[in-house]
Protein backbone atom coordinates (compact mmCIF):
# COMPACT_ATOMS: atom_id res chain seq x y z
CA UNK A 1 125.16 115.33 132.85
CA UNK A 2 128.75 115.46 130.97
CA UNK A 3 131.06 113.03 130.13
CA UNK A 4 134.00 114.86 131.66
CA UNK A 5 134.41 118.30 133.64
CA UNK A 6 137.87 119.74 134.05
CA UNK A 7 137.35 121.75 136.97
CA UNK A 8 139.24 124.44 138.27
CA UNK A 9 142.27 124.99 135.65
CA UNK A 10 143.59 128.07 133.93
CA UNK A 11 142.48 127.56 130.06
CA UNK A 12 145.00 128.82 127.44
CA UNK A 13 144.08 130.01 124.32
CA UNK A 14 146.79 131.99 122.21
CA UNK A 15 145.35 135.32 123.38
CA UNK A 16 144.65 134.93 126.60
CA UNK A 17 144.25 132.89 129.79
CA UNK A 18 141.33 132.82 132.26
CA UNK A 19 139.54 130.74 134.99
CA UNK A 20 137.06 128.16 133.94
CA UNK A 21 135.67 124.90 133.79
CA UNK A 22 135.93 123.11 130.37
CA UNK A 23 132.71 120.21 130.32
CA UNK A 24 133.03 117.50 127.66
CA UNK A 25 130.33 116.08 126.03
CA UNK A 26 130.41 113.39 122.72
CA UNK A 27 133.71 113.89 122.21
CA UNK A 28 133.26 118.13 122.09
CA UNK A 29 133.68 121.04 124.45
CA UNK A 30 130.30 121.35 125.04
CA UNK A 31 130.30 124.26 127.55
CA UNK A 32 133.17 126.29 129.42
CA UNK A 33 131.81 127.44 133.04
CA UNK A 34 132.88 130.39 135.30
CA UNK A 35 134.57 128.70 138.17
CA UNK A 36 131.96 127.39 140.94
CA UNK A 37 129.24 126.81 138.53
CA UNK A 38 127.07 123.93 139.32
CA UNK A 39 127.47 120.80 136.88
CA UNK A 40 127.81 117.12 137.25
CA UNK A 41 129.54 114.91 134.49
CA UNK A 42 130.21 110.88 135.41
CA UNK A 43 134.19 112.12 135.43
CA UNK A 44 135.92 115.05 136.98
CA UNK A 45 139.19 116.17 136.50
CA UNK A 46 140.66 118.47 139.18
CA UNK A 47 143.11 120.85 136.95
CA UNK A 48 143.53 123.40 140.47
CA UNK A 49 147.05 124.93 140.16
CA UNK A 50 147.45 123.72 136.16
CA UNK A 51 146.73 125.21 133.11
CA UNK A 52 144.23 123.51 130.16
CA UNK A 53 145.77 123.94 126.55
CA UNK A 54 144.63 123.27 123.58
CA UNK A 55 146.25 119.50 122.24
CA UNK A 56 149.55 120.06 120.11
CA UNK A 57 149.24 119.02 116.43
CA UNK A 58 152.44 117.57 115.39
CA UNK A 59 152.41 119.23 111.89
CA UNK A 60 155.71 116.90 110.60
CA UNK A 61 155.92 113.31 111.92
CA UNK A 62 157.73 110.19 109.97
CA UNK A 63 155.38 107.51 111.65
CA UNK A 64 156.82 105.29 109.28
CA UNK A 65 153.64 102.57 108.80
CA UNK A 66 153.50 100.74 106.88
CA UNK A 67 156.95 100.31 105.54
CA UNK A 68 159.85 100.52 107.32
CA UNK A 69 158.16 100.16 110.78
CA UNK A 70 161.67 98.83 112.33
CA UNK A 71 162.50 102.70 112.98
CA UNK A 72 158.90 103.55 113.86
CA UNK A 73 155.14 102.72 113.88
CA UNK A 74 151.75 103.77 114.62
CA UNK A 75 151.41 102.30 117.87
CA UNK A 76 154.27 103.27 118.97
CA UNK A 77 154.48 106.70 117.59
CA UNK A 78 151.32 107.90 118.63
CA UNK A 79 151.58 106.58 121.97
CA UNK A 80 154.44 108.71 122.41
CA UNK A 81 152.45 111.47 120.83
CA UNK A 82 149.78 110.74 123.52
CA UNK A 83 152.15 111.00 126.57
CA UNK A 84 153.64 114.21 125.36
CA UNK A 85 150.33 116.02 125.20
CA UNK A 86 150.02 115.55 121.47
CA UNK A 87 146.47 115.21 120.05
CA UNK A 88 146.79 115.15 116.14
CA UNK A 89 149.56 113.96 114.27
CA UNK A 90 150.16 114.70 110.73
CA UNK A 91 151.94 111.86 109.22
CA UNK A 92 154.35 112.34 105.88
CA UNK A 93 154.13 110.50 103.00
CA UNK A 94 157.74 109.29 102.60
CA UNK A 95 159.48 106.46 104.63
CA UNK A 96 156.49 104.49 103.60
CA UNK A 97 156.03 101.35 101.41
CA UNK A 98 155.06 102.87 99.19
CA UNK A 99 154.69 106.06 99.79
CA UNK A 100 151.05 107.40 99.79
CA UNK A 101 150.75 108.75 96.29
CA UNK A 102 147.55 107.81 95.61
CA UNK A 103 144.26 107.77 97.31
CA UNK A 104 144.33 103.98 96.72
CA UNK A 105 147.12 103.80 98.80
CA UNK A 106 145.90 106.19 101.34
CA UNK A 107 143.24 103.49 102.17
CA UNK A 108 144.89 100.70 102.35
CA UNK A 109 147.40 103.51 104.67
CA UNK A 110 144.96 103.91 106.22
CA UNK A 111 143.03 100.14 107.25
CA UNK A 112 146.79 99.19 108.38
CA UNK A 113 146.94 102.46 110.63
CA UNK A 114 143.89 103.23 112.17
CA UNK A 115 143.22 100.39 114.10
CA UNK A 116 146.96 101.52 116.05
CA UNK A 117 146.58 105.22 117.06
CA UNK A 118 146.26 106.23 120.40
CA UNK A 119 145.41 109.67 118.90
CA UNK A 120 143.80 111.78 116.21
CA UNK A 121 146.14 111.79 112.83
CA UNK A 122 146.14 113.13 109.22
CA UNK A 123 147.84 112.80 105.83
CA UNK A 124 150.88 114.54 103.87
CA UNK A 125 150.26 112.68 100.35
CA UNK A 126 153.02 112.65 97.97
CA UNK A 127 154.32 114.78 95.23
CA UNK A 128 155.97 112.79 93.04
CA UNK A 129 157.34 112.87 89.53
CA UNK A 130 154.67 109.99 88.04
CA UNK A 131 151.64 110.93 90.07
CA UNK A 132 150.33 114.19 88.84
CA UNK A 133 147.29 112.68 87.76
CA UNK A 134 146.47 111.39 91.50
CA UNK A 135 147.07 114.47 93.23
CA UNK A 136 143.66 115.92 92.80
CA UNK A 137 141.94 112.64 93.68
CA UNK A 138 144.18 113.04 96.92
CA UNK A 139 143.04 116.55 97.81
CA UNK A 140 139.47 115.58 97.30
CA UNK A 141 140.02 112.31 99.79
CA UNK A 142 141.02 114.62 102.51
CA UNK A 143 144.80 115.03 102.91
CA UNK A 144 145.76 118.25 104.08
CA UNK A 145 148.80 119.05 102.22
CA UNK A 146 151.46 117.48 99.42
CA UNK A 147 155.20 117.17 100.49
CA UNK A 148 157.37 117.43 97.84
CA UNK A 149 161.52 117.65 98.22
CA UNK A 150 163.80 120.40 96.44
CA UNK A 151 166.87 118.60 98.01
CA UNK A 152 168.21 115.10 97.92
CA UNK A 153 166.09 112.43 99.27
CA UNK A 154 165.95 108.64 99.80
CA UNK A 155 165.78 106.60 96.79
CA UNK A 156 161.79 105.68 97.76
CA UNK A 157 160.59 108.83 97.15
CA UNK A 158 161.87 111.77 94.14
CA UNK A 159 163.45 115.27 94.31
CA UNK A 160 161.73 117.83 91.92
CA UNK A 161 162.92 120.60 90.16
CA UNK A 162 161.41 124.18 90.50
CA UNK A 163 159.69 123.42 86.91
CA UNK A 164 158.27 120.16 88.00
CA UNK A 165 157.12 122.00 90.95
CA UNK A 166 155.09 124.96 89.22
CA UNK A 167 153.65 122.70 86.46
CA UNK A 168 152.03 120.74 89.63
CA UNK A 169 151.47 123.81 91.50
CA UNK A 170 148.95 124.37 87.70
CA UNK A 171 147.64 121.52 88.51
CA UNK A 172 146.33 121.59 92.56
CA UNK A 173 145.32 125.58 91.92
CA UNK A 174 142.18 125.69 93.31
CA UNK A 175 141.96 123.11 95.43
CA UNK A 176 143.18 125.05 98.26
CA UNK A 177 145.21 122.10 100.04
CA UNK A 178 149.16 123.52 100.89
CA UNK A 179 152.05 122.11 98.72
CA UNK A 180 154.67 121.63 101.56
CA UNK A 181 158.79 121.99 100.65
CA UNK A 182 161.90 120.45 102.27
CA UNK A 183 163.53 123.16 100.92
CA UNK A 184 167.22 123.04 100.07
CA UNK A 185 169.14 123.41 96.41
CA UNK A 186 169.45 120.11 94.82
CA UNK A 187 172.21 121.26 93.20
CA UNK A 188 174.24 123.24 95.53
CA UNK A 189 174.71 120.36 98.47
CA UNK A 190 175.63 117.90 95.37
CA UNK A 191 178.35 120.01 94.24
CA UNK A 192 179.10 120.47 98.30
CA UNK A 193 179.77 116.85 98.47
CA UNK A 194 181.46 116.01 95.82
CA UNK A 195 184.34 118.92 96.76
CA UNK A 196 184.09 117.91 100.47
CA UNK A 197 187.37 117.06 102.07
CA UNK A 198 186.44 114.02 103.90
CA UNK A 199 183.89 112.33 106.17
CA UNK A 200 183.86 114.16 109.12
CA UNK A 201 181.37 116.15 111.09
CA UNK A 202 182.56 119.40 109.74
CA UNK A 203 182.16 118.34 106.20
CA UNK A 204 178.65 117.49 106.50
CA UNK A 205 177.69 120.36 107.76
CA UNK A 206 179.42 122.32 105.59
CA UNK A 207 177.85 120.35 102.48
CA UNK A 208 174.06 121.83 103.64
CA UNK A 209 175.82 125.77 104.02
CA UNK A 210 172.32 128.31 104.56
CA UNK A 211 172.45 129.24 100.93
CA UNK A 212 171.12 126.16 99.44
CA UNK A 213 167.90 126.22 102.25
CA UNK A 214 167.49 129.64 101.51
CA UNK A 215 167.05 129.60 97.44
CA UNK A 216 165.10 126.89 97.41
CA UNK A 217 162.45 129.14 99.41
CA UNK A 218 162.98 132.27 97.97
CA UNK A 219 162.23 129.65 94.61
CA UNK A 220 159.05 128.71 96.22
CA UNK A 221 157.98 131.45 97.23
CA UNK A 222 158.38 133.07 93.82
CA UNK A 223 156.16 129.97 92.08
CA UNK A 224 153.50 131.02 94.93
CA UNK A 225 153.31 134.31 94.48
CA UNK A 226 152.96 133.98 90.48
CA UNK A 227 150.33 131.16 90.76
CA UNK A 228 148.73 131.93 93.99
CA UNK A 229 148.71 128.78 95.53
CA UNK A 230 149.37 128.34 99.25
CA UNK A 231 152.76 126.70 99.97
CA UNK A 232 154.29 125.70 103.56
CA UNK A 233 157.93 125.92 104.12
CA UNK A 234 159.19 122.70 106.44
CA UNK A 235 161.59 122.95 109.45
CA UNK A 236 163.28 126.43 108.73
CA UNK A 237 166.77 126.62 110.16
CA UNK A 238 168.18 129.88 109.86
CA UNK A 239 167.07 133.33 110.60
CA UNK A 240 168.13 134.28 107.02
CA UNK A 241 165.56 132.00 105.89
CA UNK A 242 162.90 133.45 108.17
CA UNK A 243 163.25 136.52 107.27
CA UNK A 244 162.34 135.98 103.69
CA UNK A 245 159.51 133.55 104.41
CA UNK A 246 158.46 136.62 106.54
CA UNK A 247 159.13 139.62 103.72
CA UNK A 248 156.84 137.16 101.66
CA UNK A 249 154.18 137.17 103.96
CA UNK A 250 154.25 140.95 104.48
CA UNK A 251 153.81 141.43 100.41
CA UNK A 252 151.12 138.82 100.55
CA UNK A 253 152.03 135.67 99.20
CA UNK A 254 150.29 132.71 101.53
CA UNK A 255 153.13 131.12 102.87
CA UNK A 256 153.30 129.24 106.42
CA UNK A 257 156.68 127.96 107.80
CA UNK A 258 157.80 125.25 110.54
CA UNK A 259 160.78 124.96 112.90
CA UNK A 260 161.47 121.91 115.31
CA UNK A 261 162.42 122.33 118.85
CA UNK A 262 166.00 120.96 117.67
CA UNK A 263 166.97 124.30 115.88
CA UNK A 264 165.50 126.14 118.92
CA UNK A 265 167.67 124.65 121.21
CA UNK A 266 170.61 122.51 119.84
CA UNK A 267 173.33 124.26 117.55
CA UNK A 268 175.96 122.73 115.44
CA UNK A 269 178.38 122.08 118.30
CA UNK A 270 176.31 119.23 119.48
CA UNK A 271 176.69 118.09 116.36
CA UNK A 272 180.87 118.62 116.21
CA UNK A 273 180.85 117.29 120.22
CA UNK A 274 178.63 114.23 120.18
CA UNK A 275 178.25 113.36 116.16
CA UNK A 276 175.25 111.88 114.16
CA UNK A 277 172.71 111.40 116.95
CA UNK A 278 172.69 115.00 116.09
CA UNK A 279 172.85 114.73 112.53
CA UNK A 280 169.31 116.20 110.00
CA UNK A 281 168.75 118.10 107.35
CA UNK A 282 169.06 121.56 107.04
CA UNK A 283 171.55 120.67 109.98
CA UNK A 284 171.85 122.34 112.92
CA UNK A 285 173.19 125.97 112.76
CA UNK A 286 175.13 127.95 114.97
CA UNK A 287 174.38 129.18 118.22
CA UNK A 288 173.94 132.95 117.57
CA UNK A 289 171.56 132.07 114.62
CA UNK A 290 170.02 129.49 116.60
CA UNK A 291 168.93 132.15 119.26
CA UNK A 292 168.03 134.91 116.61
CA UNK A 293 165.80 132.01 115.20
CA UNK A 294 163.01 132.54 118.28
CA UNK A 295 162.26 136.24 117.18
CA UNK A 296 160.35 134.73 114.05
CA UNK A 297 158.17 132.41 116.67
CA UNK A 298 157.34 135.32 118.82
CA UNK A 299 156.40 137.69 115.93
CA UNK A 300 154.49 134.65 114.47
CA UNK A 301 156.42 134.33 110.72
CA UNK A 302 157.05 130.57 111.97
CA UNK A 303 153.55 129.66 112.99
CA UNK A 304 154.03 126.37 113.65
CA UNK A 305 156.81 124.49 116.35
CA UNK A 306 156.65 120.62 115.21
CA UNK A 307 159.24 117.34 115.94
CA UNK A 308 160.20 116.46 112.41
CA UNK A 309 159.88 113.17 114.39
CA UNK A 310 162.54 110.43 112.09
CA UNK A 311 163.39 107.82 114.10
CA UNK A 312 165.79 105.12 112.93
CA UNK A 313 167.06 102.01 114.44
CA UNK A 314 170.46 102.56 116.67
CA UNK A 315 172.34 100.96 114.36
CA UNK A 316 171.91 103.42 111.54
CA UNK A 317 173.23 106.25 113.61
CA UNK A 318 176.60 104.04 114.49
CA UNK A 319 179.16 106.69 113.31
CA UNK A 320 181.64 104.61 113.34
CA UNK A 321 180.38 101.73 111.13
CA UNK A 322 178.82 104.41 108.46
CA UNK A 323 180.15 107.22 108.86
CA UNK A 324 178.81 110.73 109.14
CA UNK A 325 177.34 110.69 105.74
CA UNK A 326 176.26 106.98 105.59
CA UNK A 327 174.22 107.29 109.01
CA UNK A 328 170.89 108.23 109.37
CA UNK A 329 169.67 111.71 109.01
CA UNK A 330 166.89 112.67 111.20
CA UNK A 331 166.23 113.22 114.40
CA UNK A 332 163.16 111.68 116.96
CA UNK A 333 161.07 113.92 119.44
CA UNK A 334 157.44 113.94 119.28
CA UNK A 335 157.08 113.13 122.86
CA UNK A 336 158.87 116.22 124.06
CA UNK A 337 157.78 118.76 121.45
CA UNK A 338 155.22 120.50 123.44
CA UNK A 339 157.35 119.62 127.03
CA UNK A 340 160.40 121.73 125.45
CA UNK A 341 158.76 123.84 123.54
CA UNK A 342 156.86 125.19 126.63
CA UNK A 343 159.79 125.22 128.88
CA UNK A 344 161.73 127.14 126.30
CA UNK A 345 158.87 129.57 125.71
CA UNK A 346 157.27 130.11 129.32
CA UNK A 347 160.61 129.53 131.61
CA UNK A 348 163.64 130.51 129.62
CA UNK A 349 162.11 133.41 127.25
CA UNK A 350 159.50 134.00 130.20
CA UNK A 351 156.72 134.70 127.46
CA UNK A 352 153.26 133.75 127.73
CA UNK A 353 151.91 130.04 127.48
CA UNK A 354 149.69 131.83 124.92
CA UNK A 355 152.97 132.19 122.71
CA UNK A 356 152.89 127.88 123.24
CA UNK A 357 149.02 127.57 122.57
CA UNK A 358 149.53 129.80 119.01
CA UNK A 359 152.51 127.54 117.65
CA UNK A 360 151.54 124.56 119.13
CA UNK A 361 148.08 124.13 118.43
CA UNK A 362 146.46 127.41 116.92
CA UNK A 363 149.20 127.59 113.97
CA UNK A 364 148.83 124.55 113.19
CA UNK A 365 145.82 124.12 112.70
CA UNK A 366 145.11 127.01 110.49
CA UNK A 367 147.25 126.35 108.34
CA UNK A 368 146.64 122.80 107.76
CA UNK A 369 142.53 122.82 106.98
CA UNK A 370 141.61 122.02 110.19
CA UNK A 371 140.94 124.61 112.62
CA UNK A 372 136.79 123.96 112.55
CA UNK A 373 137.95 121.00 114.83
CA UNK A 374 140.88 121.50 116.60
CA UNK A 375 143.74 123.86 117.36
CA UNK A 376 142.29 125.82 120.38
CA UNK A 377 140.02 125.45 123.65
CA UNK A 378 136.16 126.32 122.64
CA UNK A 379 133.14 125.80 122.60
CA UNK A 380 132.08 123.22 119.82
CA UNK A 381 135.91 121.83 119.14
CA UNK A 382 137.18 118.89 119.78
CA UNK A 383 137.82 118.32 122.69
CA UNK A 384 141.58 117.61 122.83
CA UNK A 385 143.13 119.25 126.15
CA UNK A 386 146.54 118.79 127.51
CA UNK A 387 145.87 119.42 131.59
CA UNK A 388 149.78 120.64 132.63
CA UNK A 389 151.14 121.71 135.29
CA UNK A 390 153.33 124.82 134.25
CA UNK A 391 156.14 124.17 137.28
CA UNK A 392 156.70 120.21 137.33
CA UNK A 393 159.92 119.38 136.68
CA UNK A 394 161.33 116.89 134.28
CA UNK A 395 163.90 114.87 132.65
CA UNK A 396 164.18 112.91 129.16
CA UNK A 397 165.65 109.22 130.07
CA UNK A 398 165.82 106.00 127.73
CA UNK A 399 163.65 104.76 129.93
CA UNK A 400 161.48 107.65 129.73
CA UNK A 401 161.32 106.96 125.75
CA UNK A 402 157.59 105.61 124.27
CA UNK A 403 158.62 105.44 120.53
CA UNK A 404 159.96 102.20 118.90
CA UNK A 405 163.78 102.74 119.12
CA UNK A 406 164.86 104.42 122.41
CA UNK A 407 167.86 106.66 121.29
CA UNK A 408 166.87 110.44 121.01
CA UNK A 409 168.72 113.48 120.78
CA UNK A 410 166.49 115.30 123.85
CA UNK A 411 168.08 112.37 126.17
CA UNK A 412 169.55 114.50 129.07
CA UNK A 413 167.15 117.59 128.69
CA UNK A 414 165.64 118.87 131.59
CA UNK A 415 163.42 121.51 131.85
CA UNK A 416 159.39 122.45 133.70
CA UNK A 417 156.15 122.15 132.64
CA UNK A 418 154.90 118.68 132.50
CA UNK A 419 151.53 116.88 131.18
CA UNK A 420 149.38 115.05 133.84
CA UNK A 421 146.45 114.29 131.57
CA UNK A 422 146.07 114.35 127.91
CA UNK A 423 142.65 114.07 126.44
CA UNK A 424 141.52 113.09 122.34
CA UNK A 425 138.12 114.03 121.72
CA UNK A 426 137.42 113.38 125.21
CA UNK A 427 139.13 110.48 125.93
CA UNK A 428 141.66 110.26 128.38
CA UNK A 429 144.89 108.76 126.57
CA UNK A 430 147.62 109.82 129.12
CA UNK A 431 147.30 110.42 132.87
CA UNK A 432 149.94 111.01 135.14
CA UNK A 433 153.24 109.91 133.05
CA UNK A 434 151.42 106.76 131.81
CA UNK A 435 149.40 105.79 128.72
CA UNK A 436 145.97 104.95 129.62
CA UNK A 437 144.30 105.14 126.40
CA UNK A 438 143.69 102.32 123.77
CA UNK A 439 144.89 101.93 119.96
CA UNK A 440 142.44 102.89 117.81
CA UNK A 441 141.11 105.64 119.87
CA UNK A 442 142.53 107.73 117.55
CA UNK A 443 140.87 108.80 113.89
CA UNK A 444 141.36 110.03 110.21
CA UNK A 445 140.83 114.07 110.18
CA UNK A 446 140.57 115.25 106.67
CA UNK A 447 140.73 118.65 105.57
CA UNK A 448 138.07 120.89 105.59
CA UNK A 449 137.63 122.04 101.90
């Protein structure tokens, strides 16, 4: 007998979709049965009408524990994560106290954390300017990349230079974990704002212009092809800068890239309209790049969709109080990244839920160490499923809002495809708009080395 049977769905894998019953057993998808087979498992899951996909791994997520869990924290986060239909969250280093620079912190990350998650998480650790000597330590403990900023940062965590960057690049050759880039010119947005006009919308926007993301990757791509260590370029923005993350690829270099469902679907005049709720870094670009920005997820150069998830409290976004460049720059969305994702994929392009399966889940996985245990619906995975049905409609509300701080850009989206069950390793964690799970369910994946 099985724990669970999902009976009766349409499973989606990023190549193609089929009939079958997915039975869970110990946490794994122990079997996947033509439809009609005879099995018994203690639960059932009727999936008729609905489609079973792979969980979504949230490859960029500030969960912000512990530290400065007034904008965010575990509980909170990956409940949200949960409802959304996302099964592994990979938490960044930064916008934590302090950040997780050495595997000393990492545990003590990770005893505060664990005990909170609804779902499965990893580890970004830290690049930093004083911990080269904990970095391989790190990569042996299991984290499945290093996060290191070319642009301006908080004053908790450092900016590198390109040198910095290739001597530790020297350093983590060989251990096959990816060195991860915010990638924009240090340099070029300083000398932005110091000539800007003002404070207004306009002039922030203009102090982040494409140029500065784009040389800082065509920078890191050059250190990675010289040293042949794998690199990950975060939350592209622009076409421009697709297109050279994809050139690389095409010549070889092992590069993987991001975007966020914000540069799929807002531009910059949400940004000029309704101000700083809109306001992250790269910004928002305009429209007709925005839309020329979804040929490099079809073709697959941007393998992975993630939420960038960087909540704040509302009063850092208060424009009028701080500012455009005082207020807080990041935007929150981890509960809707695979909800608008799919919509934007299967009912406005009117491409294959495969297409949401690959970025989603697949993508992810790969290139983040993990894909012996999750990333796709088989046989002797995890068993983290997201039962949806591919026509229900929704809405994002405040009320509708799991993390911390209810204020999020997506408020007022609408769209189709909705979760009614989300399952971790077998557990159910989200059924029918509500989480069901319990903290802790959740656990520590390291990377497979």
């Amino acid at each position: 007998m099985y724990d669970v049977i999902i009976r009766n769905g349409r499973i989606v894998t990023s190549s193609r979709m089929y009939q079958g019953d997915v039975c869970i057993q110990d946490g794994k998808i122990a079997a996947i049965l033509a439809p009609g087979t005879s099995a018994e498992a203690k639960e059932v899951l009727d999936a008729s009408g609905k489609l079973i996909m792979p969980g979504a791994i949230d490859t960029h997520a500030h969960l912000n524990d512990p530290g400065f869990t007034w904008r965010e924290d575990f509980d909170h986060g990956t409940a949200a994560a949960a409802l959304g239909g996302v099964t592994t969250v990979i938490d960044m280093p930064l916008q934590n106290e302090p950040a997780m620079g050495s595997v000393e912190i990492m545990d003590k990350k990770l005893s505060v954390v664990g005990p909170k998650a609804y779902v499965d998480f990893c580890f970004w650790g830290a690049m930093l300017k004083d911990n080269l000597d904990k970095l391989v330590p790190l990569a042996e403990a299991g984290v499945v990349a290093f996060k290191c900023f070319l642009g301006p940062v908080s004053p908790d965590y450092d900016t590198l230079n390109l040198g910095q960057v290739r001597q530790e690049m020297i350093r983590l050759k060989g251990t096959g974990v990816r060195m991860g880039f915010h990638c924009e010119d240090f340099t070029i947005i300083k000398a932005c704002e110091a000539a800007r006009a003002g404070d207004t919308r306009r002039d922030f926007l203009d102090s982040r212009p494409v140029s500065a993301e784009l040389i800082a990757v065509q920078g890191v791509i050059a250190l990675s092809r010289e040293l042949g260590v794998p690199v990950h370029i975060c939350h592209v923005s622009h076409p421009d800068v697709a297109q050279a993350i994809k050139e690389a690829q095409l010549s070889g270099v092992d590069v993987t890239a991001e975007t966020c469902p914000h540069y799929l679907i807002f531009s910059e005049d949400e940004v000029l309209e309704h101000g700083v709720l809109f306001k992250c870094a790269p910004p928002l670009r305009p429209a007709k790049d925005r839309d020329r920005l979804w040929d490099y997820v079809k073709d697959n150069t941007l393998s992975c969709v993630c939420s960038d998830h960087s909540p704040c409290a509302p009063e850092e976004k208060d424009e009028e109080k701080l500012g455009v460049f005082g207020a807080w720059t990041g935007l929150s969305g981890i509960q809707f990244l695979l909800t608008a994702t799919f919509d934007r994929i299967v009912h406005q392009h009117g491409w294959s839920p495969c297409v949401a399966a690959r970025v989603l889940s697949e993508g992810p996985a790969k290139a983040f160490g993990i894909w012996e245990r999750k990333g796709s619906v088989e046989v002797g995975k995890d068993a983290d499923l997201v039962v949806l049905d591919p026509e229900a409609p929704w809405e994002i509300t405040a009320d509708s809002i799991v993390q911390l701080n209810k204020i999020s850009s997506f408020v007022g989206l609408k769209g189709k495809g909705t979760p009614v069950a989300t399952l971790v390793r077998g557990n159910i964690v989200a059924r029918d708009g509500k989480v069901c799970g319990k903290p802790g369910t959740g656990t520590l994946i390291r990377k497979n080395r």
